[in-house]
C-alpha atoms as a PDB file:
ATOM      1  CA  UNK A   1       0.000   0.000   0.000  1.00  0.00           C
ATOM      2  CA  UNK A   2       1.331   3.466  -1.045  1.00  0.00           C
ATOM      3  CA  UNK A   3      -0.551   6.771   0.550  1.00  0.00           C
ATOM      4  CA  UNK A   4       0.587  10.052  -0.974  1.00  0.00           C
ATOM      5  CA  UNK A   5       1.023  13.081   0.393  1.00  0.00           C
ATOM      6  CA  UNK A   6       1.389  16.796  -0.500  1.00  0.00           C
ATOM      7  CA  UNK A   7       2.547  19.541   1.361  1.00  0.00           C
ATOM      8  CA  UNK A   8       2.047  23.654   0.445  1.00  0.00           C
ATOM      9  CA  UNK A   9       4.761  25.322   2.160  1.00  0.00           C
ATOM     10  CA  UNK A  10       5.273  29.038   3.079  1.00  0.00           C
ATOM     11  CA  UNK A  11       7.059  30.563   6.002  1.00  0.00           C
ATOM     12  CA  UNK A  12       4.274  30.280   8.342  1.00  0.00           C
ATOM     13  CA  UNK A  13       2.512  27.281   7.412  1.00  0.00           C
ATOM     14  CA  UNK A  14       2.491  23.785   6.283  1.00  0.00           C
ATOM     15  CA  UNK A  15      -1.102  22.252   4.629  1.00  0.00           C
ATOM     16  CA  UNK A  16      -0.946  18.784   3.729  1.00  0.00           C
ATOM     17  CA  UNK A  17      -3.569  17.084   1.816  1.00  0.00           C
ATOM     18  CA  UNK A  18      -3.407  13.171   2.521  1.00  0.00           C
ATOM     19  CA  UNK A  19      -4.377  11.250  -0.562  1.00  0.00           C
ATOM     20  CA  UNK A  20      -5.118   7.650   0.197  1.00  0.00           C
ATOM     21  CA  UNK A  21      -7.710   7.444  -3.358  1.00  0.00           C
ATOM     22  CA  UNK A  22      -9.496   9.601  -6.007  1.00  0.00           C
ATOM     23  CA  UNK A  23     -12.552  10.340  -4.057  1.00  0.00           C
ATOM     24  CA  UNK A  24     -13.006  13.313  -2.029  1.00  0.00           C
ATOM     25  CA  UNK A  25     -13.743  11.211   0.559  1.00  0.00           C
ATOM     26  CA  UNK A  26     -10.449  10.027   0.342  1.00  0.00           C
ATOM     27  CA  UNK A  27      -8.545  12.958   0.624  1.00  0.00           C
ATOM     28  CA  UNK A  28      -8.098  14.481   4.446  1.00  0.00           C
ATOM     29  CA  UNK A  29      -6.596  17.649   4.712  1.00  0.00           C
ATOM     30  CA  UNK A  30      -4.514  19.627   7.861  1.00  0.00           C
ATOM     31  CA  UNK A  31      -3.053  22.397   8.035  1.00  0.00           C
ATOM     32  CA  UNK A  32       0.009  23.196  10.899  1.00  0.00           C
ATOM     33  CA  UNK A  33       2.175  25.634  11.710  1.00  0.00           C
ATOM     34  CA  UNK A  34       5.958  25.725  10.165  1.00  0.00           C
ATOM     35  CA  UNK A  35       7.775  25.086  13.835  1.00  0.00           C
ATOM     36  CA  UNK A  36       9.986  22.406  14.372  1.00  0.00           C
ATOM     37  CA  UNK A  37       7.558  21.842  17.936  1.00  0.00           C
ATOM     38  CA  UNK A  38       5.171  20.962  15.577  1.00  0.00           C
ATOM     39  CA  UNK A  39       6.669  18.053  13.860  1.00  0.00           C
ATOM     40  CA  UNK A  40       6.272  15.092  16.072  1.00  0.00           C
ATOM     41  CA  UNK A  41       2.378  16.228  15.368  1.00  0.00           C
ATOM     42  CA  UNK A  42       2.988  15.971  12.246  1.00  0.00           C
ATOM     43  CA  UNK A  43       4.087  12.280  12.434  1.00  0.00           C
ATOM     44  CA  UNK A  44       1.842  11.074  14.566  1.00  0.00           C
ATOM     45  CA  UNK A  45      -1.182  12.502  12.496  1.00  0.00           C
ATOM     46  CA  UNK A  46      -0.012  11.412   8.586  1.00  0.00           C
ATOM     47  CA  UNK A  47       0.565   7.666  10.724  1.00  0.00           C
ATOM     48  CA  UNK A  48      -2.830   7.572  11.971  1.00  0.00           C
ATOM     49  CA  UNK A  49      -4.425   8.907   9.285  1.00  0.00           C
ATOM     50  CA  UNK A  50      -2.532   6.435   6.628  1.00  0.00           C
ATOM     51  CA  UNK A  51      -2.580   3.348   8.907  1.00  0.00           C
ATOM     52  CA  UNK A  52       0.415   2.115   7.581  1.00  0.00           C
ATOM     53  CA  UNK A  53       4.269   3.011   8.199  1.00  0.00           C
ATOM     54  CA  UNK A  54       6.491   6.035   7.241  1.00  0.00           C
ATOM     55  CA  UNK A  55       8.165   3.985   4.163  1.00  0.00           C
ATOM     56  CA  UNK A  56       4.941   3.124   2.564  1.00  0.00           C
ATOM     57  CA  UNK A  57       4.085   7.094   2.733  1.00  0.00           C
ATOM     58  CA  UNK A  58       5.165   9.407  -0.561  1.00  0.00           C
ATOM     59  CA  UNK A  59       5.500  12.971   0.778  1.00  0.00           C
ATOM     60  CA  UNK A  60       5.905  15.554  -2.448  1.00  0.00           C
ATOM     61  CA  UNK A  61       6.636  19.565  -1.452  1.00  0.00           C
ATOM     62  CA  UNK A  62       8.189  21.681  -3.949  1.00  0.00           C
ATOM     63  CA  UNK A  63      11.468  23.335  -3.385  1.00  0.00           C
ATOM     64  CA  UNK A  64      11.031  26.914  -1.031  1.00  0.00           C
ATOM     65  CA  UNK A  65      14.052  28.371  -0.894  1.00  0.00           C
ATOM     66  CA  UNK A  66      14.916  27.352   2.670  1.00  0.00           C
ATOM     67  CA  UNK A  67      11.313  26.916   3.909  1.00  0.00           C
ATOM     68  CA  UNK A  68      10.889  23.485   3.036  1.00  0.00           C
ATOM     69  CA  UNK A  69      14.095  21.857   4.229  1.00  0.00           C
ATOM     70  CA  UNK A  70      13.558  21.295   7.824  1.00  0.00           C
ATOM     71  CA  UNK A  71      10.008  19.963   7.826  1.00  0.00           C
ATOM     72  CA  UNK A  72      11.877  17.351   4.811  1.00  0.00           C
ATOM     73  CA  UNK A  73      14.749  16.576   6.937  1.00  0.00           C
ATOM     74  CA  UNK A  74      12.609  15.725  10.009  1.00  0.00           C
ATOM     75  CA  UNK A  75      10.388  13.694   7.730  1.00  0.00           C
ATOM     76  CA  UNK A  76      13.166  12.297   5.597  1.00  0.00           C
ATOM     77  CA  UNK A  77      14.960  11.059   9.698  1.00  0.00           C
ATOM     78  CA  UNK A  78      11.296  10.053  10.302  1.00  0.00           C
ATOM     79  CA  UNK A  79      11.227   7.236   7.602  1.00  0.00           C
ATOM     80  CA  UNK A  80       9.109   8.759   4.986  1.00  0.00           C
ATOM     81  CA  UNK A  81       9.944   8.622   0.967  1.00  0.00           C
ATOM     82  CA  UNK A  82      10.473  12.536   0.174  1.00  0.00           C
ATOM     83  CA  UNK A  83      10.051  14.025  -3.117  1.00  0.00           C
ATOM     84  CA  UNK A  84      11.233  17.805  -3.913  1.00  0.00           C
ATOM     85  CA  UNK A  85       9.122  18.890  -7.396  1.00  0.00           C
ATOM     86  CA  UNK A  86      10.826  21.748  -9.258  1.00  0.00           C
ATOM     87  CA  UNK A  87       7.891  24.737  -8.773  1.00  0.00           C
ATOM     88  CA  UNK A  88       7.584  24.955 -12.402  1.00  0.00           C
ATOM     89  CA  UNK A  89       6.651  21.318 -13.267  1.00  0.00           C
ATOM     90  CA  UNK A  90       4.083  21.420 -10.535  1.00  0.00           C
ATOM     91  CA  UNK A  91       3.117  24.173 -11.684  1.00  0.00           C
ATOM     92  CA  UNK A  92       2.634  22.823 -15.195  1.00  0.00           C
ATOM     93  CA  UNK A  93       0.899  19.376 -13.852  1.00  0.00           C
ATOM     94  CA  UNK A  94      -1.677  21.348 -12.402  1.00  0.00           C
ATOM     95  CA  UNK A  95      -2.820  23.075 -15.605  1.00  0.00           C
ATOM     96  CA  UNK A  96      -2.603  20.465 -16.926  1.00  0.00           C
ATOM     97  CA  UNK A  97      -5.456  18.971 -14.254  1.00  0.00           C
ATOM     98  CA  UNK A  98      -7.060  22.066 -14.796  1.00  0.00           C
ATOM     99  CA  UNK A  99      -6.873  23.555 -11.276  1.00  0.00           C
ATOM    100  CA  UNK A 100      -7.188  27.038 -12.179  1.00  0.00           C
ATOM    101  CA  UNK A 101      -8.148  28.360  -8.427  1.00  0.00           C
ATOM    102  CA  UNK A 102      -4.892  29.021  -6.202  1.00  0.00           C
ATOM    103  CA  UNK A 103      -5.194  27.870  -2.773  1.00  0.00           C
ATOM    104  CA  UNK A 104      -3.034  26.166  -0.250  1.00  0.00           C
ATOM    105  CA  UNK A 105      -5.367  23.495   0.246  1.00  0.00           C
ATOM    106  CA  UNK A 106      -5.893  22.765  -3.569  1.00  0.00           C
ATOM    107  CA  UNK A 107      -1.873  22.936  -3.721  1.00  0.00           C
ATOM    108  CA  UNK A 108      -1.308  20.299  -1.260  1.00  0.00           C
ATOM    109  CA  UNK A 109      -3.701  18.458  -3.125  1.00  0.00           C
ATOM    110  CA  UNK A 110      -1.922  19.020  -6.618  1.00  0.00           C
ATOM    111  CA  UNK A 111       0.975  18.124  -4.873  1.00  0.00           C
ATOM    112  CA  UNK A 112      -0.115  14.841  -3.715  1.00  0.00           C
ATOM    113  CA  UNK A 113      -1.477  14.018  -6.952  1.00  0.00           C
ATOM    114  CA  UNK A 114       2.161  15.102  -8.775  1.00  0.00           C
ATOM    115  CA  UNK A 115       3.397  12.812  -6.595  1.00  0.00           C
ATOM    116  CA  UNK A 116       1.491   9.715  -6.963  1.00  0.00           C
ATOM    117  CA  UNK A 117       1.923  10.380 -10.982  1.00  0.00           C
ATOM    118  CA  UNK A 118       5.638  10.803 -10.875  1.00  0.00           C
ATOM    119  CA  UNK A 119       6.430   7.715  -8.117  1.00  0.00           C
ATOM    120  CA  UNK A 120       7.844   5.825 -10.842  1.00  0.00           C
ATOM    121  CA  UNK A 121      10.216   8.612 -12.912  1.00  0.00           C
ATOM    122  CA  UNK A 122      11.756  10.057  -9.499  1.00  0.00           C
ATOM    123  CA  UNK A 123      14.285  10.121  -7.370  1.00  0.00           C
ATOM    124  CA  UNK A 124      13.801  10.289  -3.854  1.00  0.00           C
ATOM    125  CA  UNK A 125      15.351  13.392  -1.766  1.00  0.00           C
ATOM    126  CA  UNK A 126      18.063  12.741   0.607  1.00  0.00           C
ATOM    127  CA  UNK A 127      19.527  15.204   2.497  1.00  0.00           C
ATOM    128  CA  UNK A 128      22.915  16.579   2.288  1.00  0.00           C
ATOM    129  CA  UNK A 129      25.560  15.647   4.428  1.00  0.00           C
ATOM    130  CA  UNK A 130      25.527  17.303   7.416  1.00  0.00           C
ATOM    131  CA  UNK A 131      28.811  18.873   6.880  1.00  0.00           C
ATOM    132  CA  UNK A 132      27.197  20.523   3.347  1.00  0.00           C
ATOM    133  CA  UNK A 133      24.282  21.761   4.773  1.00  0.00           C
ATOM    134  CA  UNK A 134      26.567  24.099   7.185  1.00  0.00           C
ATOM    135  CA  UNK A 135      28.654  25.195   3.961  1.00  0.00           C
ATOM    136  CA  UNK A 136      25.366  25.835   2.422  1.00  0.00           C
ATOM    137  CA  UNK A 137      24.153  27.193   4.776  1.00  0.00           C
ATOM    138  CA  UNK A 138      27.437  29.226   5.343  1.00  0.00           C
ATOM    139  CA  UNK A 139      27.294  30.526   1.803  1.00  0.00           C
ATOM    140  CA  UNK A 140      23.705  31.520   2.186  1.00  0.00           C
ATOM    141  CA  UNK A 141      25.254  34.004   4.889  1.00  0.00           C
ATOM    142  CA  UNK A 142      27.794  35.069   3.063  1.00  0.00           C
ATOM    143  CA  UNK A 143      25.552  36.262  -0.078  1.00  0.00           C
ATOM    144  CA  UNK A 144      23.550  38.579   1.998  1.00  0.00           C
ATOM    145  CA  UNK A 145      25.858  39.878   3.902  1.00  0.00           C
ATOM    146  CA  UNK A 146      27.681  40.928   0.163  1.00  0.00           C
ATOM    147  CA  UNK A 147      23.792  42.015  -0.070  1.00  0.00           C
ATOM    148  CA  UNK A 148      23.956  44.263   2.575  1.00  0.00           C
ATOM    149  CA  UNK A 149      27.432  45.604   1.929  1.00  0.00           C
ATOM    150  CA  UNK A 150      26.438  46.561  -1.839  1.00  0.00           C
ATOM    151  CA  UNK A 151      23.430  48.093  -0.827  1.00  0.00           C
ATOM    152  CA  UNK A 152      24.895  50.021   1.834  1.00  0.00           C
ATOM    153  CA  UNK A 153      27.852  50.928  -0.285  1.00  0.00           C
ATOM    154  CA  UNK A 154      25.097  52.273  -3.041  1.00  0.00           C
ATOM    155  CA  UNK A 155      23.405  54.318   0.022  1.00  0.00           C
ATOM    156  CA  UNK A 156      26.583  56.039   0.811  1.00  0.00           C
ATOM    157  CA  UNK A 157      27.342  56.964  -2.911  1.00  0.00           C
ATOM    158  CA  UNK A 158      24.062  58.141  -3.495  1.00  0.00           C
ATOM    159  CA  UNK A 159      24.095  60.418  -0.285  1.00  0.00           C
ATOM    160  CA  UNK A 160      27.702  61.498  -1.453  1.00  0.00           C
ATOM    161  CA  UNK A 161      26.508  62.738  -4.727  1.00  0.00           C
ATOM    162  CA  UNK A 162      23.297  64.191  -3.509  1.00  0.00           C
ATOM    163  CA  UNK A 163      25.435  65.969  -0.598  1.00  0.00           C
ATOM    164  CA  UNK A 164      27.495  67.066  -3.672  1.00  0.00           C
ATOM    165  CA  UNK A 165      24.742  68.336  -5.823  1.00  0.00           C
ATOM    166  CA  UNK A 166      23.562  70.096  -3.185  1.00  0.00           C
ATOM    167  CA  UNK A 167      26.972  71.683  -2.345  1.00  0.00           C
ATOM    168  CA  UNK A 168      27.240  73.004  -5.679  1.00  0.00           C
ATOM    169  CA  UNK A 169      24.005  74.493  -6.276  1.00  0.00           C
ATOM    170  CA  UNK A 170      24.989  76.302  -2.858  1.00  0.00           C
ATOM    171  CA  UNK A 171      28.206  77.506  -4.362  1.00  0.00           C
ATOM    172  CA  UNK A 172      26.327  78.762  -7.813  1.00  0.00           C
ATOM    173  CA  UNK A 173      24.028  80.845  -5.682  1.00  0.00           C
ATOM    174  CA  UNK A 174      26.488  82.373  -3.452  1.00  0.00           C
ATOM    175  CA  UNK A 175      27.906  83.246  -6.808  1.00  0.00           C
ATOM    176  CA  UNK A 176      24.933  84.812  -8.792  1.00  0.00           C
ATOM    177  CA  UNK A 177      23.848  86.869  -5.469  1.00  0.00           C
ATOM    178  CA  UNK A 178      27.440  88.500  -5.020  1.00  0.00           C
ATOM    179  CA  UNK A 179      28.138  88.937  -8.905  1.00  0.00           C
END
């Protein structure tokens, strides 16, 4: 027995649509919040609501910057199969299942669904070594802080040329009035 699963994740929340068939009656749906206190919840409920263990359960979340990789690395430790979809070919499978009307729920849903139709074309996510996570991680750092500094750098010319403008227009005043 497979059950698949699809999670819509944003910074604040996690909604998971459980798909165990077609029917709407066999779709369950749960939203949580995005806390790591959360996710023993979130194991016990997809186990008691799929009656059968973490291996037999396909969990499918597209890729959220860094939003999705701690509720997949819990779940991934957990025992459960994780797929990461590319946005853009989830995006495309649910046109192509006409699902015109945006919501979370109706994404977890699509996701679910992706899932289930791409089980036999995927690879299963695993995590990064620990040590590349904290490189990545690292590196993530180290781009926004060259961010920051470029932005700041851009403040300070900007005020330097406006404090120059300024300056001069002073200067070609001083030099009208006294002429």
């Amino acid at each position: 027995m497979r059950v698949n699963v699809g999670i819509d994740i944003s910074k604040d929340s996690l909604d998971f649509c459980l798909l165990l068939n077609q029917t709407k009656s066999g779709r369950k749906f749960r939203s949580f919040k995005n806390r790591k206190i959360d996710y023993f919840i979130i194991n016990d409920w997809l186990l008691k609501q799929a009656k059968c263990q973490p291996h037999e359960i396909v969990i499918t979340m597209e890729s959220t910057g860094v939003y999705h990789e701690a509720i997949a690395l819990f779940l991934h430790s957990s025992g459960f199969q994780i797929i990461i979809s590319n946005p853009g070919k989830a995006k495309k499978f649910s046109q192509s299942l006409g699902l015109v009307h945006k919501t979370d729920k109706l994404d977890s849903y699509m996701l679910a669904r992706y899932g289930d139709a791409q089980y036999e074309h995927v690879s299963f996510w695993k995590p990064d070594a620990e040590n590349i996570r904290s490189i990545k991680m690292l590196v993530r750092r180290l781009s926004a802080l060259e961010k920051d500094r470029l932005r700041e750098s851009n403040r300070l010319e900007a005020s330097t040329i406006s404090g120059l403008l300024w300056l001069n227009e002073l200067v070609h005043l001083n030099r009208i009035k006294y002429s």
